[in-house]
PDB file of N, CA and C in Angstrom:
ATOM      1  N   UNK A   1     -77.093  21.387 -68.953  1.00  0.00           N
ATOM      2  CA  UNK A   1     -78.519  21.585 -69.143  1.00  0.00           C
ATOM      3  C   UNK A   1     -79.222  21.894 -67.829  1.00  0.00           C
ATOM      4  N   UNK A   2     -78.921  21.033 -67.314  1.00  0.00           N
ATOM      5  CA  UNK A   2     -79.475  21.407 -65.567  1.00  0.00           C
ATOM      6  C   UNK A   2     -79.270  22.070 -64.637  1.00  0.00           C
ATOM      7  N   UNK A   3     -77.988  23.420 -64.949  1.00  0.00           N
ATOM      8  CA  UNK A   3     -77.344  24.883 -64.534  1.00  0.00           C
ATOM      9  C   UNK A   3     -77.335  24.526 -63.258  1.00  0.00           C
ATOM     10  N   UNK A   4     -77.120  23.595 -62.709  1.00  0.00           N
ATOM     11  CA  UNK A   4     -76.894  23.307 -61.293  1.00  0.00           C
ATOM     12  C   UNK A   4     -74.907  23.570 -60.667  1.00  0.00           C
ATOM     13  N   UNK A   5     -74.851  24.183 -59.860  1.00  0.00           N
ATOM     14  CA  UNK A   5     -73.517  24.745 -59.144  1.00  0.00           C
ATOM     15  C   UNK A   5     -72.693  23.557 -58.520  1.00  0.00           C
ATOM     16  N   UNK A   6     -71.770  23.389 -58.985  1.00  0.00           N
ATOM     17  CA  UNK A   6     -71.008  22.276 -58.081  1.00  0.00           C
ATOM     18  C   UNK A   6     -69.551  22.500 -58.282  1.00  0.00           C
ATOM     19  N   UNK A   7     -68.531  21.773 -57.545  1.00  0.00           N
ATOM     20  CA  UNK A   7     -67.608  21.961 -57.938  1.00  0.00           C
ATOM     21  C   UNK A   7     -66.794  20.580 -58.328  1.00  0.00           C
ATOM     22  N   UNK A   8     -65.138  20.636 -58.989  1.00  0.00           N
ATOM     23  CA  UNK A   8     -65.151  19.246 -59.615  1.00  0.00           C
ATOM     24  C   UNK A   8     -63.788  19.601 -59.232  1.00  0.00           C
ATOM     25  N   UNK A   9     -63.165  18.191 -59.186  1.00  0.00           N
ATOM     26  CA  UNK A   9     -61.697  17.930 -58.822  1.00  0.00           C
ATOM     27  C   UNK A   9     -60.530  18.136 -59.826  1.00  0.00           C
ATOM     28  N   UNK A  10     -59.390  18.436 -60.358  1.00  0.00           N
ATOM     29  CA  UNK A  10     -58.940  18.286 -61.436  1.00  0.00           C
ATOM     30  C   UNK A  10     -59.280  17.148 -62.269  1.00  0.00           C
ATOM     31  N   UNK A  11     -59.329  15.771 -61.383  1.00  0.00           N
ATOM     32  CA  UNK A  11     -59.421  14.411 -62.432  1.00  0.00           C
ATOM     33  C   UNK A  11     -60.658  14.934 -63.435  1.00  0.00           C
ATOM     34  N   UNK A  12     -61.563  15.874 -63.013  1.00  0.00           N
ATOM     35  CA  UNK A  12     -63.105  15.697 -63.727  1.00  0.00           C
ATOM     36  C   UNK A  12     -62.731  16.122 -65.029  1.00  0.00           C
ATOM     37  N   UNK A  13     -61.888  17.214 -65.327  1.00  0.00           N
ATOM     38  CA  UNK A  13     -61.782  18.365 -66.106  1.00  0.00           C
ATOM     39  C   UNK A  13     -60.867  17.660 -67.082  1.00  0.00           C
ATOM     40  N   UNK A  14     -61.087  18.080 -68.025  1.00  0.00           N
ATOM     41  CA  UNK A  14     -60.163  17.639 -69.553  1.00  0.00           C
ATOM     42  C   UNK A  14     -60.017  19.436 -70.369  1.00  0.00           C
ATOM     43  N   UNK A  15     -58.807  19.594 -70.503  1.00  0.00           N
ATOM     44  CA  UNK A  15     -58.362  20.911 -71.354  1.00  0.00           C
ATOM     45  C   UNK A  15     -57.803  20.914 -72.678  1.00  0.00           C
ATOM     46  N   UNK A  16     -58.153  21.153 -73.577  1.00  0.00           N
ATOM     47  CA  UNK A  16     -57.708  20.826 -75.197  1.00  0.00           C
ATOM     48  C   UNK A  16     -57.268  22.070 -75.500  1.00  0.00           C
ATOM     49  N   UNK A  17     -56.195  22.572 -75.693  1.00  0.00           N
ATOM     50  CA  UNK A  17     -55.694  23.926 -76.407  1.00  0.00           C
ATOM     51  C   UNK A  17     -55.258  23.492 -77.950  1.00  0.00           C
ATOM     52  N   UNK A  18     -56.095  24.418 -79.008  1.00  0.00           N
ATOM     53  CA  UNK A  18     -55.816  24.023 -79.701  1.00  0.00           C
ATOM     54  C   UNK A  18     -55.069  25.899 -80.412  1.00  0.00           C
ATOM     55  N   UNK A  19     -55.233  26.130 -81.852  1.00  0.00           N
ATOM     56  CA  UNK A  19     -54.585  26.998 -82.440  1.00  0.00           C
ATOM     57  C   UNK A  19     -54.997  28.014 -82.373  1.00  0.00           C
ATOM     58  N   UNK A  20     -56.065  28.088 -82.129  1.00  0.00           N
ATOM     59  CA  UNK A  20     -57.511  29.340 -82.131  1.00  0.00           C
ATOM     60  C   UNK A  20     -58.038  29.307 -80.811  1.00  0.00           C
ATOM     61  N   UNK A  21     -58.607  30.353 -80.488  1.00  0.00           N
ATOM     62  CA  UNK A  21     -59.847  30.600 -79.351  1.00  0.00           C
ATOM     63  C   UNK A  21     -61.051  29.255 -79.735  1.00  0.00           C
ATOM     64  N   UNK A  22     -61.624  29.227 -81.070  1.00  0.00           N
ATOM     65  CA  UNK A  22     -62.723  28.114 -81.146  1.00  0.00           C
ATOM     66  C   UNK A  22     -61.944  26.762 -81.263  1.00  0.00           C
ATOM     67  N   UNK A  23     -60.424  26.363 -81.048  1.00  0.00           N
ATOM     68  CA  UNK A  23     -60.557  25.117 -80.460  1.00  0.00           C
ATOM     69  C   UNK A  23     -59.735  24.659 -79.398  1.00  0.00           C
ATOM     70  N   UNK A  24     -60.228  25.749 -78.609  1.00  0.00           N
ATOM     71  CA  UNK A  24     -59.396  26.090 -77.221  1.00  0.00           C
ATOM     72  C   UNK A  24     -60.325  25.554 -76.263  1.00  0.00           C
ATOM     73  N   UNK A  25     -60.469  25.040 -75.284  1.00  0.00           N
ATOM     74  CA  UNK A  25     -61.947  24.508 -74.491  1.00  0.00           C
ATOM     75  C   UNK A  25     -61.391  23.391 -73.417  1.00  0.00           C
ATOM     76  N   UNK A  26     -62.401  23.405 -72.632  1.00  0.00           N
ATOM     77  CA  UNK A  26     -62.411  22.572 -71.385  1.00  0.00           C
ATOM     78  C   UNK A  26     -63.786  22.066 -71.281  1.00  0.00           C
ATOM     79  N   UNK A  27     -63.884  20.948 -71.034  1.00  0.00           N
ATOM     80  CA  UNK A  27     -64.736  19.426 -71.044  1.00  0.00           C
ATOM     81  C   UNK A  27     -65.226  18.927 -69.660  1.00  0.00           C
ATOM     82  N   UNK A  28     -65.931  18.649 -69.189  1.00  0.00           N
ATOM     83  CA  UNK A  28     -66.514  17.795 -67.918  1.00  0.00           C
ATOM     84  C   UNK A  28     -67.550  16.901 -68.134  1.00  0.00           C
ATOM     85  N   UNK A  29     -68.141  16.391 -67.621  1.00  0.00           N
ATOM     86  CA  UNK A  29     -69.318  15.412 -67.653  1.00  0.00           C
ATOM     87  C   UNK A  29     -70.229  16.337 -65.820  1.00  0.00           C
ATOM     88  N   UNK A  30     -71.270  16.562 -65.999  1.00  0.00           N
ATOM     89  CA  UNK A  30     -71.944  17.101 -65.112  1.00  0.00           C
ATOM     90  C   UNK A  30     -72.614  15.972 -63.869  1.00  0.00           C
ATOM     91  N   UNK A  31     -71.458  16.441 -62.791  1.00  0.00           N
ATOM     92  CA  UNK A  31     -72.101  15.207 -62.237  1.00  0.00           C
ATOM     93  C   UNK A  31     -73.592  15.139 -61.217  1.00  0.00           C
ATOM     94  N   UNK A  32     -74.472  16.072 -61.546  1.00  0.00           N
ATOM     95  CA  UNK A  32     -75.787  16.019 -61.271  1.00  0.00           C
ATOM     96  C   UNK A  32     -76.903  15.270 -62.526  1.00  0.00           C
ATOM     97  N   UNK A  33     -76.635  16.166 -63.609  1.00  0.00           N
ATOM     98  CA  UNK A  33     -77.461  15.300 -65.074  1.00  0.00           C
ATOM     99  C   UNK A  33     -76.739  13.847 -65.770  1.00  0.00           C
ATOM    100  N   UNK A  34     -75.580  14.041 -65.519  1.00  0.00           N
ATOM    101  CA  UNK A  34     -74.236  12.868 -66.861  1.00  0.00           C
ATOM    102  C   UNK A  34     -74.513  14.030 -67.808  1.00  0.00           C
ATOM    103  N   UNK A  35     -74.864  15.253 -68.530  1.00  0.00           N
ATOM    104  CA  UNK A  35     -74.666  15.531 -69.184  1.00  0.00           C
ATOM    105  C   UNK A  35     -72.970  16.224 -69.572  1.00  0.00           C
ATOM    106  N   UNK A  36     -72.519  16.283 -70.654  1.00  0.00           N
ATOM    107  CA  UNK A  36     -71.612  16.369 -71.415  1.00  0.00           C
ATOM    108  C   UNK A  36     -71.519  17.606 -71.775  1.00  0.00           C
ATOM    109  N   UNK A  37     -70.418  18.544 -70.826  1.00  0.00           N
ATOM    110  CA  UNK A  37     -70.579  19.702 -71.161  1.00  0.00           C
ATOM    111  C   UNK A  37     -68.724  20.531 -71.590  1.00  0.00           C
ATOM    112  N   UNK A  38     -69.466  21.456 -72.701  1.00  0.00           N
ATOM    113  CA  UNK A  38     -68.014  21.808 -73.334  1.00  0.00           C
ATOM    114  C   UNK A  38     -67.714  23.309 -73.599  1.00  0.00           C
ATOM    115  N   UNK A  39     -66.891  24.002 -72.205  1.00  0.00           N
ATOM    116  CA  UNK A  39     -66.867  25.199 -72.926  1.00  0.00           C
ATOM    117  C   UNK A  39     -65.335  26.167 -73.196  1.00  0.00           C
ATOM    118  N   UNK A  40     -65.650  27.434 -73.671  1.00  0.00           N
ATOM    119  CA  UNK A  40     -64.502  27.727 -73.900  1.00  0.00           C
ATOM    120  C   UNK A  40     -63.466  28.695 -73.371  1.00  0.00           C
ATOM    121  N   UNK A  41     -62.278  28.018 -73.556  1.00  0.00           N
ATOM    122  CA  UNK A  41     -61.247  28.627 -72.402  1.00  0.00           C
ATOM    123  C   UNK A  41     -60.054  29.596 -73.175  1.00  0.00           C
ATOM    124  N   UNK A  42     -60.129  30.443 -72.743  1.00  0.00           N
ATOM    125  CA  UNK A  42     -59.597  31.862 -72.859  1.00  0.00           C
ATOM    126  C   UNK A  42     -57.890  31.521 -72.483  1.00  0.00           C
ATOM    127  N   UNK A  43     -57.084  32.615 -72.428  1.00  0.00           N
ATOM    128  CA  UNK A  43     -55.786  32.560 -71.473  1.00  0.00           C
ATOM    129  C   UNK A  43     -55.674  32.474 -70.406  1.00  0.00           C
ATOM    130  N   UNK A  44     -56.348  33.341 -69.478  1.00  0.00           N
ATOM    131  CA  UNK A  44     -56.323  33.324 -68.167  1.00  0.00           C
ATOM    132  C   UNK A  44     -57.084  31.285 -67.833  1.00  0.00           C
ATOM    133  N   UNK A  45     -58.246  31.209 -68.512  1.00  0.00           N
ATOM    134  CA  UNK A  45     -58.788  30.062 -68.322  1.00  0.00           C
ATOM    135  C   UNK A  45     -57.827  29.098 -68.263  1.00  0.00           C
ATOM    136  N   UNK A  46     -57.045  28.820 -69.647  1.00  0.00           N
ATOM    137  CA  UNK A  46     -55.791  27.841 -69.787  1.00  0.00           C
ATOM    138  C   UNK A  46     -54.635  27.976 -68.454  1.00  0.00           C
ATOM    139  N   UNK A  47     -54.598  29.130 -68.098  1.00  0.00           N
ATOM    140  CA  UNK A  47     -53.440  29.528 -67.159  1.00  0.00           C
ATOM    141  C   UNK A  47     -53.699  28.655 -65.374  1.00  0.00           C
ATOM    142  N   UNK A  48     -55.259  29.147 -65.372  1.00  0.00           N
ATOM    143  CA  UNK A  48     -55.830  28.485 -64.170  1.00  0.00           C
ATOM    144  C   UNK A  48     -55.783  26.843 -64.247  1.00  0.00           C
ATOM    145  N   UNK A  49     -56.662  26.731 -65.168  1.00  0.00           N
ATOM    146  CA  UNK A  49     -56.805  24.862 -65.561  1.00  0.00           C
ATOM    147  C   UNK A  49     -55.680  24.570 -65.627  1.00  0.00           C
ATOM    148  N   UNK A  50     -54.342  24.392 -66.491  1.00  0.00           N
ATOM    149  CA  UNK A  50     -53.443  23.831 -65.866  1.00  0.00           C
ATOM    150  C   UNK A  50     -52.142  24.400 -64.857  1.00  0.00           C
ATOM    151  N   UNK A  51     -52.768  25.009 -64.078  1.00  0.00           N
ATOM    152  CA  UNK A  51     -51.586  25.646 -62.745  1.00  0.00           C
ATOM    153  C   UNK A  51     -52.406  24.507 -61.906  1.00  0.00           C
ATOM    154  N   UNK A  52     -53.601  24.034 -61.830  1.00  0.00           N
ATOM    155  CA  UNK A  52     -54.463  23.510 -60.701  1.00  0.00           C
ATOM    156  C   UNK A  52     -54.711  21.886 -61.515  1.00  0.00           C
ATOM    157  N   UNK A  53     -53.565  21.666 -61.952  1.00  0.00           N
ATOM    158  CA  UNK A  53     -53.489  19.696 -62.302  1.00  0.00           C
ATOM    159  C   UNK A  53     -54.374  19.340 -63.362  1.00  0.00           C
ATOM    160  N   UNK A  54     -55.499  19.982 -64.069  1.00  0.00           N
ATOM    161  CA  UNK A  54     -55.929  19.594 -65.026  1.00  0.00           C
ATOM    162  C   UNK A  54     -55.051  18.942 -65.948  1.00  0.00           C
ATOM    163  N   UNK A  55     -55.566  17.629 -66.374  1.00  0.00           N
ATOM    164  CA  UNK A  55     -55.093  17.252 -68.073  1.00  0.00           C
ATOM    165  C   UNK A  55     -55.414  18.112 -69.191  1.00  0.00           C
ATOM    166  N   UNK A  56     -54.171  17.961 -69.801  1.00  0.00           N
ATOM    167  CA  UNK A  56     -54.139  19.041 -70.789  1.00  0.00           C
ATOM    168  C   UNK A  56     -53.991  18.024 -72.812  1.00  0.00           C
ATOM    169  N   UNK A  57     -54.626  18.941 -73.382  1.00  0.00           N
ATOM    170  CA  UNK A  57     -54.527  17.718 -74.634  1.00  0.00           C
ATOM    171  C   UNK A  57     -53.993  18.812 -75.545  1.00  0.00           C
ATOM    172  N   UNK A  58     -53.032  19.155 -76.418  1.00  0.00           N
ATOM    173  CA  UNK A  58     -52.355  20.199 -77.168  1.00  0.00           C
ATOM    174  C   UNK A  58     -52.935  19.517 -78.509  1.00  0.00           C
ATOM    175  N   UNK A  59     -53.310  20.036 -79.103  1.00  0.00           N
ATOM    176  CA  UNK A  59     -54.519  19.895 -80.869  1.00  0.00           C
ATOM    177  C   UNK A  59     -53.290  20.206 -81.329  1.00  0.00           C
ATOM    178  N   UNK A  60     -52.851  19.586 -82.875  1.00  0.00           N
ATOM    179  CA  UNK A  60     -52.008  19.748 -83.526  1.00  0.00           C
ATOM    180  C   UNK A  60     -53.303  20.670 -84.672  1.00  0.00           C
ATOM    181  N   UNK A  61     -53.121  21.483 -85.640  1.00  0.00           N
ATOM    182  CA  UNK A  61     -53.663  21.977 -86.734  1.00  0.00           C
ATOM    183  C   UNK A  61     -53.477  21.016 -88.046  1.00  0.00           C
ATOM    184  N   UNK A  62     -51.996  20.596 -88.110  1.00  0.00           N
ATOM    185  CA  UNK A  62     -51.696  19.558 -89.397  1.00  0.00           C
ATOM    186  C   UNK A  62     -50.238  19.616 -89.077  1.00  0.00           C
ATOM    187  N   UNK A  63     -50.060  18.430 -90.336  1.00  0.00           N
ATOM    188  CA  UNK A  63     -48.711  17.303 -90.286  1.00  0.00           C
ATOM    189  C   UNK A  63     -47.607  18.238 -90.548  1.00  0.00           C
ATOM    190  N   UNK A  64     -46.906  18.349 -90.274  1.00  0.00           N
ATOM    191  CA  UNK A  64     -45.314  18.526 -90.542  1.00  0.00           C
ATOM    192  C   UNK A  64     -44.430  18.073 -91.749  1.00  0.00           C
ATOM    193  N   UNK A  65     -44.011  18.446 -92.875  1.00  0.00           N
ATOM    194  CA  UNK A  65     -42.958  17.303 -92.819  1.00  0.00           C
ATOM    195  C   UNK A  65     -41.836  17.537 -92.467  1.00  0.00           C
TER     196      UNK A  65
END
């Protein structure tokens, strides 16, 4: 909300790849507002975020049997 420029360490960043582009995304908490911000990550995005230590969370779609 507060479009302010900063930069963040891997610990900040959380990466969720899920099956699709819409539940593909990377997460931070803004550390100027605390606001809670969520956006979305492409290939190249996924490729960067975890080559550079981000946690990564792999979305299952559904169960197996």
């Amino acid at each position: 909300d507060c479009r302010e420029r900063f930069e963040l360490a891997a610990g900040a960043l959380r990466l969720a790849v899920g099956a699709s582009r819409r539940t593909t995304f990377y997460s931070f908490t803004c550390p100027r507002c605390g606001t809670a911000v969520r956006k979305p990550a492409g290939e190249r995005i996924v490729e960067l975020l975890t080559g550079g230590g981000v946690r990564t969370l792999r979305l299952h779609t559904g169960l197996r049997s």
